[in-house]
PDB file of N, CA and C in Angstrom:
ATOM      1  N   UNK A   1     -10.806  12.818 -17.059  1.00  0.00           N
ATOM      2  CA  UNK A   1      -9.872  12.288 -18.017  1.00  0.00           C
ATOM      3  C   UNK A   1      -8.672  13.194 -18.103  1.00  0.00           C
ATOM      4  N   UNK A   2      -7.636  13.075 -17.931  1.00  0.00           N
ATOM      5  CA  UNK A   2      -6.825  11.585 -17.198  1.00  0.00           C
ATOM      6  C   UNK A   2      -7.496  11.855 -15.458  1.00  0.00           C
ATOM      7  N   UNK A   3      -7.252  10.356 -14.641  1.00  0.00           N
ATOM      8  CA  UNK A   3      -6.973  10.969 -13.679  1.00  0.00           C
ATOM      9  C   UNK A   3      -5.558   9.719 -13.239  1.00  0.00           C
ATOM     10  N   UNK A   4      -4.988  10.577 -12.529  1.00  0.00           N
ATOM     11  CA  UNK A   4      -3.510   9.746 -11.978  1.00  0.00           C
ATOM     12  C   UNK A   4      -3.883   9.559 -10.306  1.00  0.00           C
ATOM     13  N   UNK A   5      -3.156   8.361 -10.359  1.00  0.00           N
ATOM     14  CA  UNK A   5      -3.410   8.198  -8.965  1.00  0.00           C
ATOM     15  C   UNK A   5      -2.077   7.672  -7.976  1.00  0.00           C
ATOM     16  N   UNK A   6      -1.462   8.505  -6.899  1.00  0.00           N
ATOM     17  CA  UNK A   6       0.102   7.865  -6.914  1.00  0.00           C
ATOM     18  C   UNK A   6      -0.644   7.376  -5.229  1.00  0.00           C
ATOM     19  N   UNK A   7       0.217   6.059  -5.148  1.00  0.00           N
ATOM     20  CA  UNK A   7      -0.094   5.418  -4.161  1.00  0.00           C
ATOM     21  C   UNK A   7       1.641   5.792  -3.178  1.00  0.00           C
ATOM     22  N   UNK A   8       1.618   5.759  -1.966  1.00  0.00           N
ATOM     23  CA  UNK A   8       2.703   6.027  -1.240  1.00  0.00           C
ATOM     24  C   UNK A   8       2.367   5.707   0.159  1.00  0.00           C
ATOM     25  N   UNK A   9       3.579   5.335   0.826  1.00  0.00           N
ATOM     26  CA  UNK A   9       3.690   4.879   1.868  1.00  0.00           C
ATOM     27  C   UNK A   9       3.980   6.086   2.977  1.00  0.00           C
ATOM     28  N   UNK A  10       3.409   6.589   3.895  1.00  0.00           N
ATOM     29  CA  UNK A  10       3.242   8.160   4.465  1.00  0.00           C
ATOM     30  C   UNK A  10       4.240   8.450   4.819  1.00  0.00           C
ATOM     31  N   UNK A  11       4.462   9.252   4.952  1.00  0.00           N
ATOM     32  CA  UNK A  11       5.598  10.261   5.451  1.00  0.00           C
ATOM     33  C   UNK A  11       5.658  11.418   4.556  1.00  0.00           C
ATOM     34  N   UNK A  12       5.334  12.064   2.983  1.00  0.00           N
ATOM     35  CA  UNK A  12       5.610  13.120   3.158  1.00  0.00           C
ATOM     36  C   UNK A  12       5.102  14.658   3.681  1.00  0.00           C
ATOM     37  N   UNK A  13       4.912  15.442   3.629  1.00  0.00           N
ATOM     38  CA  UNK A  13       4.125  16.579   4.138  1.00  0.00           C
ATOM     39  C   UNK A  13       3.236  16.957   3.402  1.00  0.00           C
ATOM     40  N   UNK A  14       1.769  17.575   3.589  1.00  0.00           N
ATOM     41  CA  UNK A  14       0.745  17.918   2.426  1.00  0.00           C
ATOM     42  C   UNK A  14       1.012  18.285   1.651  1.00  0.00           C
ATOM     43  N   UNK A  15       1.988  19.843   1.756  1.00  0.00           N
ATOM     44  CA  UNK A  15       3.036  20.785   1.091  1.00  0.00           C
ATOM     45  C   UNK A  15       3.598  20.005   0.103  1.00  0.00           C
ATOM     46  N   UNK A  16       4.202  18.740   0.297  1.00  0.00           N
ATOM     47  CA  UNK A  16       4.852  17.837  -0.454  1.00  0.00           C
ATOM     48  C   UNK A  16       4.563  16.955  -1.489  1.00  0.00           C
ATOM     49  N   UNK A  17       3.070  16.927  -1.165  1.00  0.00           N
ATOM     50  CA  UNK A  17       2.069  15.561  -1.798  1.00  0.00           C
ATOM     51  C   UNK A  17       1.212  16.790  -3.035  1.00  0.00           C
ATOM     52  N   UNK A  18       0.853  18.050  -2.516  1.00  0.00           N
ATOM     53  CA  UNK A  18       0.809  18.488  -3.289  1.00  0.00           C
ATOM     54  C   UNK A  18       1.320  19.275  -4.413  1.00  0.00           C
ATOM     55  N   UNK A  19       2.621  19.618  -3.856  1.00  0.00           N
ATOM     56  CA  UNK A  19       3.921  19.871  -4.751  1.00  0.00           C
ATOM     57  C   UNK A  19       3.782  18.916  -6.412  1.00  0.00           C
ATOM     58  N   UNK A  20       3.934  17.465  -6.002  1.00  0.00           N
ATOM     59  CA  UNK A  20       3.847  16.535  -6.493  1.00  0.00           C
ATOM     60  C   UNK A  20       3.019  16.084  -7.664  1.00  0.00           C
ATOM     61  N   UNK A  21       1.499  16.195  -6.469  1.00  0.00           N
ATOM     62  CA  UNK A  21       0.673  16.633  -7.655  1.00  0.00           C
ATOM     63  C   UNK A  21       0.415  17.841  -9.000  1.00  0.00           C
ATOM     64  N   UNK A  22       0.790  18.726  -8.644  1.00  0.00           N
ATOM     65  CA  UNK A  22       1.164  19.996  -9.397  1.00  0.00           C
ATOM     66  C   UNK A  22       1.539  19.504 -10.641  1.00  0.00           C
ATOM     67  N   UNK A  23       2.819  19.273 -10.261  1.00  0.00           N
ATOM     68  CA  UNK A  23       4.160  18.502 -10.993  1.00  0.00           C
ATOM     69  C   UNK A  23       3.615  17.211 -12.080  1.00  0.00           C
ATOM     70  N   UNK A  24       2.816  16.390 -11.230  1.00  0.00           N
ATOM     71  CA  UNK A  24       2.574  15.367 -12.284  1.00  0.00           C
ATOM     72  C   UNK A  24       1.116  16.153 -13.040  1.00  0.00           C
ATOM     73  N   UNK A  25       0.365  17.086 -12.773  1.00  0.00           N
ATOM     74  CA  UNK A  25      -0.885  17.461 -13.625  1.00  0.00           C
ATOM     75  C   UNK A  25      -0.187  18.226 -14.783  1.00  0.00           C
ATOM     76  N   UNK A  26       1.024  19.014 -13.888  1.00  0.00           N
ATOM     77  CA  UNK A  26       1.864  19.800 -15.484  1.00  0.00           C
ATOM     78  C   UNK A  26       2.610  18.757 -16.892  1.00  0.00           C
ATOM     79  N   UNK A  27       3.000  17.550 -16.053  1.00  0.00           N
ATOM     80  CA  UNK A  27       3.760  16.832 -17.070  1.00  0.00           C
ATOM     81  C   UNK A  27       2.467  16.255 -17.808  1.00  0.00           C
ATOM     82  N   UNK A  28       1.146  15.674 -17.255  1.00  0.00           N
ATOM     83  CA  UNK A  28       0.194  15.458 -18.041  1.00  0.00           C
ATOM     84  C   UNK A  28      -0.084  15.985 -19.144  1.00  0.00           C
ATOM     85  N   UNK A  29      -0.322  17.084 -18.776  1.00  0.00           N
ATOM     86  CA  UNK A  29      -0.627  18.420 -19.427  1.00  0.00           C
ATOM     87  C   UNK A  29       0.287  18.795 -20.789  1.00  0.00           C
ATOM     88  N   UNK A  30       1.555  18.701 -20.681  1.00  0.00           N
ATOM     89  CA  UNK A  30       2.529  18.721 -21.772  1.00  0.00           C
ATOM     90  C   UNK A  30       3.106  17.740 -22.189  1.00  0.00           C
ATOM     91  N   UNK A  31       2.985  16.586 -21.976  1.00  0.00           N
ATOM     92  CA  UNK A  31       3.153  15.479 -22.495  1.00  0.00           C
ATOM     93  C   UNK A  31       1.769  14.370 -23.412  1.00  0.00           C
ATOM     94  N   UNK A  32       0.840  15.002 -22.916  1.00  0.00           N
ATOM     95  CA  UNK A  32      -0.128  14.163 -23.386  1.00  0.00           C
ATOM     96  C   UNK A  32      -1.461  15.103 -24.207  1.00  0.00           C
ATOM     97  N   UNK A  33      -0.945  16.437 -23.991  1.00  0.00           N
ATOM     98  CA  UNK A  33      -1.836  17.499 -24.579  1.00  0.00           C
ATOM     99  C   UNK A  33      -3.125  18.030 -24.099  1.00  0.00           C
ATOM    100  N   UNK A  34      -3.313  16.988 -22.739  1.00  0.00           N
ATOM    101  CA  UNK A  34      -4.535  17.261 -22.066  1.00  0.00           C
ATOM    102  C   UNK A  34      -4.579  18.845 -21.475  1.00  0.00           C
ATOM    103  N   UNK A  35      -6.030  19.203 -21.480  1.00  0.00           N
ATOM    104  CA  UNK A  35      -5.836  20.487 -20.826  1.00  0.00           C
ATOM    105  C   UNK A  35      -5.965  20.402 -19.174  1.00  0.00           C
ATOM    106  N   UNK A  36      -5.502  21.411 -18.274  1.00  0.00           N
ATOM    107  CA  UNK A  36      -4.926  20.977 -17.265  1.00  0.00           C
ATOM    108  C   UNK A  36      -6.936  20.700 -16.229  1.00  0.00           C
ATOM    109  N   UNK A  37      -7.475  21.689 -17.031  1.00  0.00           N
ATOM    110  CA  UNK A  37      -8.851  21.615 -16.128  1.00  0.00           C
ATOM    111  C   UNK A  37      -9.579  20.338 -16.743  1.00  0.00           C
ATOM    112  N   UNK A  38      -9.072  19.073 -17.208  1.00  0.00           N
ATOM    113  CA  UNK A  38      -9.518  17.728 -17.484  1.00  0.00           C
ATOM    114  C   UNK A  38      -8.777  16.612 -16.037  1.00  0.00           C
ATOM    115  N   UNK A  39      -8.032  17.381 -16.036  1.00  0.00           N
ATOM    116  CA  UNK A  39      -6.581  16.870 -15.178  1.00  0.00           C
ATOM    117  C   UNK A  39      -6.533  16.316 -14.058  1.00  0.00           C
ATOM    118  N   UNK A  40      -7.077  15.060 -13.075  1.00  0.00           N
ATOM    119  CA  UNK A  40      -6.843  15.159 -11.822  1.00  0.00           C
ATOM    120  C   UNK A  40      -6.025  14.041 -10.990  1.00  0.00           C
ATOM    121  N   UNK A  41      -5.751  14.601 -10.078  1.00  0.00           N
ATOM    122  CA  UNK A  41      -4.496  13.526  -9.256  1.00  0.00           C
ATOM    123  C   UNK A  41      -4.713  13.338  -7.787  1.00  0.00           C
ATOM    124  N   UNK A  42      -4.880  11.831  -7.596  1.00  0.00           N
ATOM    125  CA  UNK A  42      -5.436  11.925  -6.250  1.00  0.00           C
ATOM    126  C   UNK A  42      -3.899  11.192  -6.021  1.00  0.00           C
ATOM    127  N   UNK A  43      -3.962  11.267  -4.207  1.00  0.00           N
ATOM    128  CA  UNK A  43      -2.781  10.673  -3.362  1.00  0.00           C
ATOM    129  C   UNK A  43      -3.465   9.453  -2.372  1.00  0.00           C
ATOM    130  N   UNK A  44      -2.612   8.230  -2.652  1.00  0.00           N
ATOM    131  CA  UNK A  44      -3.535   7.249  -1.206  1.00  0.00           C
ATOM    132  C   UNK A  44      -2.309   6.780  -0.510  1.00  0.00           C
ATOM    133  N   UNK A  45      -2.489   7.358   0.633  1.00  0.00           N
ATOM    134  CA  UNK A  45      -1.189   6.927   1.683  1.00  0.00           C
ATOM    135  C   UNK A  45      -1.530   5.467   2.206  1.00  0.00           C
ATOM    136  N   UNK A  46      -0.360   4.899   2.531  1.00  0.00           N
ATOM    137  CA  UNK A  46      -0.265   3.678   2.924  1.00  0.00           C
ATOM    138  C   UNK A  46       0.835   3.294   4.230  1.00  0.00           C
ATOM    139  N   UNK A  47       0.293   2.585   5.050  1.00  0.00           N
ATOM    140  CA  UNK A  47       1.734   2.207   6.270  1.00  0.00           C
ATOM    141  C   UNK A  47       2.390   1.315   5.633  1.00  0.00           C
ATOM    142  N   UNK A  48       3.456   1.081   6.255  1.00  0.00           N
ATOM    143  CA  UNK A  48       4.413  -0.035   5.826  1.00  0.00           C
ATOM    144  C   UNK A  48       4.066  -1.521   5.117  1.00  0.00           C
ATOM    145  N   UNK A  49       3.148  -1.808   6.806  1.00  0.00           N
ATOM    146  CA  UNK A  49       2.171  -3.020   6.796  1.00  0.00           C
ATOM    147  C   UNK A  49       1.468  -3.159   5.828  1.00  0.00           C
ATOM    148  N   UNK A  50       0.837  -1.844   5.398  1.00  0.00           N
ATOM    149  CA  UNK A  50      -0.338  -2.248   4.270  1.00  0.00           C
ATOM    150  C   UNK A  50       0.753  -2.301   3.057  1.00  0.00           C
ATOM    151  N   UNK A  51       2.042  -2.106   2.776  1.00  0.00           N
ATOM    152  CA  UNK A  51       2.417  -2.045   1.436  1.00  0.00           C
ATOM    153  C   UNK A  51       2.562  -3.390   0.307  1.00  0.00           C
ATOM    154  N   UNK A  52       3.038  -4.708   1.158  1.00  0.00           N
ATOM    155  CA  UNK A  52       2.795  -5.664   0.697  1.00  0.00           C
ATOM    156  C   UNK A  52       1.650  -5.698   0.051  1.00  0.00           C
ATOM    157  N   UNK A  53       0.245  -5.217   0.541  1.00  0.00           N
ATOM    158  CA  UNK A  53      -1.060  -5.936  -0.432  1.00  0.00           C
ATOM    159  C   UNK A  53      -1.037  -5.050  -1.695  1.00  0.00           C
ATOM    160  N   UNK A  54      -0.165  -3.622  -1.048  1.00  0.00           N
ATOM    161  CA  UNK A  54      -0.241  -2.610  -2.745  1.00  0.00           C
ATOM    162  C   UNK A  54       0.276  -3.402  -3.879  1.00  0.00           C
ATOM    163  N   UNK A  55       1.652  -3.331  -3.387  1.00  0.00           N
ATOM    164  CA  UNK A  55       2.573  -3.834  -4.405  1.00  0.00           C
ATOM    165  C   UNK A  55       1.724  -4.986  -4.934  1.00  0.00           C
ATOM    166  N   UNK A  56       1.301  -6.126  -4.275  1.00  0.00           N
ATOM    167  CA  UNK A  56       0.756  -7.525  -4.796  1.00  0.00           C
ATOM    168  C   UNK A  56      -0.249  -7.125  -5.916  1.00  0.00           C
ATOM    169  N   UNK A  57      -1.091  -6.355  -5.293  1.00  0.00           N
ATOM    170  CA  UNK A  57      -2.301  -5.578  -6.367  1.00  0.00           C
ATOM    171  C   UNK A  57      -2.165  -5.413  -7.362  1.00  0.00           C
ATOM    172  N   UNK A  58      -1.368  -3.665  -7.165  1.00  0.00           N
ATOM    173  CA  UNK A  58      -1.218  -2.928  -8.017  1.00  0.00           C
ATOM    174  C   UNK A  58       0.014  -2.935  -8.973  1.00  0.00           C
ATOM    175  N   UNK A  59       1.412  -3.382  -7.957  1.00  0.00           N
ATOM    176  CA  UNK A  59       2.116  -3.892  -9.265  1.00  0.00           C
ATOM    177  C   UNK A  59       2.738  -4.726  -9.397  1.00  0.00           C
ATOM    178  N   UNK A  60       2.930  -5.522  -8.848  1.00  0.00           N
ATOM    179  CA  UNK A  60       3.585  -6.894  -8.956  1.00  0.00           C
ATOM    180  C   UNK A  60       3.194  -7.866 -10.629  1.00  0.00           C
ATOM    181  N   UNK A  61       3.641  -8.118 -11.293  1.00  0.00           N
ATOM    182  CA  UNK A  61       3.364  -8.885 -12.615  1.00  0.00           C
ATOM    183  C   UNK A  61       2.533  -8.280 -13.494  1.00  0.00           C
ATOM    184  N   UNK A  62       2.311  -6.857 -13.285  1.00  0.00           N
ATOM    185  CA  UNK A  62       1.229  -5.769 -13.796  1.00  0.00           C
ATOM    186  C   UNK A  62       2.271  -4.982 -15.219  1.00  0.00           C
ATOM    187  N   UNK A  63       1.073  -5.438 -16.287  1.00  0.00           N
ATOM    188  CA  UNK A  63       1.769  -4.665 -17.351  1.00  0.00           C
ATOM    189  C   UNK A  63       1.762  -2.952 -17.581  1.00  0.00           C
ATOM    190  N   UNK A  64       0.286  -2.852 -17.168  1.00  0.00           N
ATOM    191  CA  UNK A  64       0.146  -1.556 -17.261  1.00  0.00           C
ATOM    192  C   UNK A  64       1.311  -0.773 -16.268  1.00  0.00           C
ATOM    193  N   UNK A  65       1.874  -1.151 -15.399  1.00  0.00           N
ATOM    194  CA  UNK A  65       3.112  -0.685 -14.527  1.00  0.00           C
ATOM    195  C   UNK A  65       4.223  -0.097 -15.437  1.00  0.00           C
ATOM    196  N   UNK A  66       3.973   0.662 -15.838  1.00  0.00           N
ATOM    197  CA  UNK A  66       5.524   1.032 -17.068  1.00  0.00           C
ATOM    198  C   UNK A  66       6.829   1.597 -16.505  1.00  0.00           C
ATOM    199  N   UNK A  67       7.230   1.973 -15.436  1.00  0.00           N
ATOM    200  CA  UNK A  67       8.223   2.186 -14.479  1.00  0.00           C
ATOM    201  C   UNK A  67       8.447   1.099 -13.505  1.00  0.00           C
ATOM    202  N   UNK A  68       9.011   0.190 -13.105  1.00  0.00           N
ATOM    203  CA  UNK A  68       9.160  -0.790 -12.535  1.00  0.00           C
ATOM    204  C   UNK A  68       9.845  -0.664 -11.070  1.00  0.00           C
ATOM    205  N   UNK A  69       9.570  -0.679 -10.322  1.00  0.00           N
ATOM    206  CA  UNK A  69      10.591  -0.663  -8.728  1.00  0.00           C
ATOM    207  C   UNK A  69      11.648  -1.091  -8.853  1.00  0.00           C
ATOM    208  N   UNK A  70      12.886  -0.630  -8.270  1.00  0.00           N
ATOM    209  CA  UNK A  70      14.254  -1.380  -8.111  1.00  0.00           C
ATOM    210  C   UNK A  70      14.057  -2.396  -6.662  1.00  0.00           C
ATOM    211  N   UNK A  71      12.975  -3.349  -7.016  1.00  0.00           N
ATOM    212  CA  UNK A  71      12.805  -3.943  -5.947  1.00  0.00           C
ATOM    213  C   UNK A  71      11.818  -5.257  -6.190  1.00  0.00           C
ATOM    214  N   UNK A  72      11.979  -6.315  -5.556  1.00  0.00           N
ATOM    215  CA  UNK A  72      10.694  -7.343  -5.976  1.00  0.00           C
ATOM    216  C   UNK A  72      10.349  -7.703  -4.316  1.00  0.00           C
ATOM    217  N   UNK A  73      10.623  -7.385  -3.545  1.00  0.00           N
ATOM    218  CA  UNK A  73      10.043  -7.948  -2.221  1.00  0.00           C
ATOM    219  C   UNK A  73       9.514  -6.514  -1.345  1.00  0.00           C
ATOM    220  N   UNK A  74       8.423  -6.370  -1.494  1.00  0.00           N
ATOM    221  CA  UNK A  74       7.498  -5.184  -0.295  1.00  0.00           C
ATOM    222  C   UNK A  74       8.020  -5.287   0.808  1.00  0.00           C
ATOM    223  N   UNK A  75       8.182  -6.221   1.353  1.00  0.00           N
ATOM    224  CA  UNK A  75       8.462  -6.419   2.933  1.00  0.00           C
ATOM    225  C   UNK A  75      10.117  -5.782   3.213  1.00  0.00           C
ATOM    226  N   UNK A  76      11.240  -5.953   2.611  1.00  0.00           N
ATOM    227  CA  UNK A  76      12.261  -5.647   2.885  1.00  0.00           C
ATOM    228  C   UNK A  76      12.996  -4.272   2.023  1.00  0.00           C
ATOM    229  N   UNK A  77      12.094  -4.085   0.343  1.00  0.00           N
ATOM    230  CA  UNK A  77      12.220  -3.228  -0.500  1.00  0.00           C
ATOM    231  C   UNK A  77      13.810  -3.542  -0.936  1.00  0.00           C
ATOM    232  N   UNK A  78      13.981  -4.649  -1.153  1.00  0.00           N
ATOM    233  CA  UNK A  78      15.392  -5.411  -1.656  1.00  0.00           C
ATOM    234  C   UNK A  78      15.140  -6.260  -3.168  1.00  0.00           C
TER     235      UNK A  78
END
């Protein structure tokens, strides 16, 4: 409790993904009062191809989504 989970399409470097994670366990952490050893953050990479079924899934018409994409089509990201 919490755990966050950021979904992404590959390309960045481990170095990077875990940078990231860091980053989002600290904002947890001071934003929500959790202590950081409750805290965990996994990463699930995705190809291009697979991004359409994310988006459809996970956020497409999804309330719990509280940041929204500057985008409504997976396939072109337009």
């Amino acid at each position: 409790m919490p755990h966050v989970v950021v979904k992404i399409v590959g390309g960045p470097s481990k170095e990077q993904l875990q940078d990231c994670a860091d980053q989002i366990a600290s904002i947890v952490n001071k934003t929500l009062g959790k202590p950081k050893k409750y805290i965990s953050v996994s990463v699930e990479e995705y190809s291009y191809a697979e991004w359409p079924g994310v988006y459809d899934e996970y956020v497409k018409n999804r309330d719990n989504v509280l940041v929204k994409p500057g985008y409504t089509n997976p396939h072109t990201f337009n």
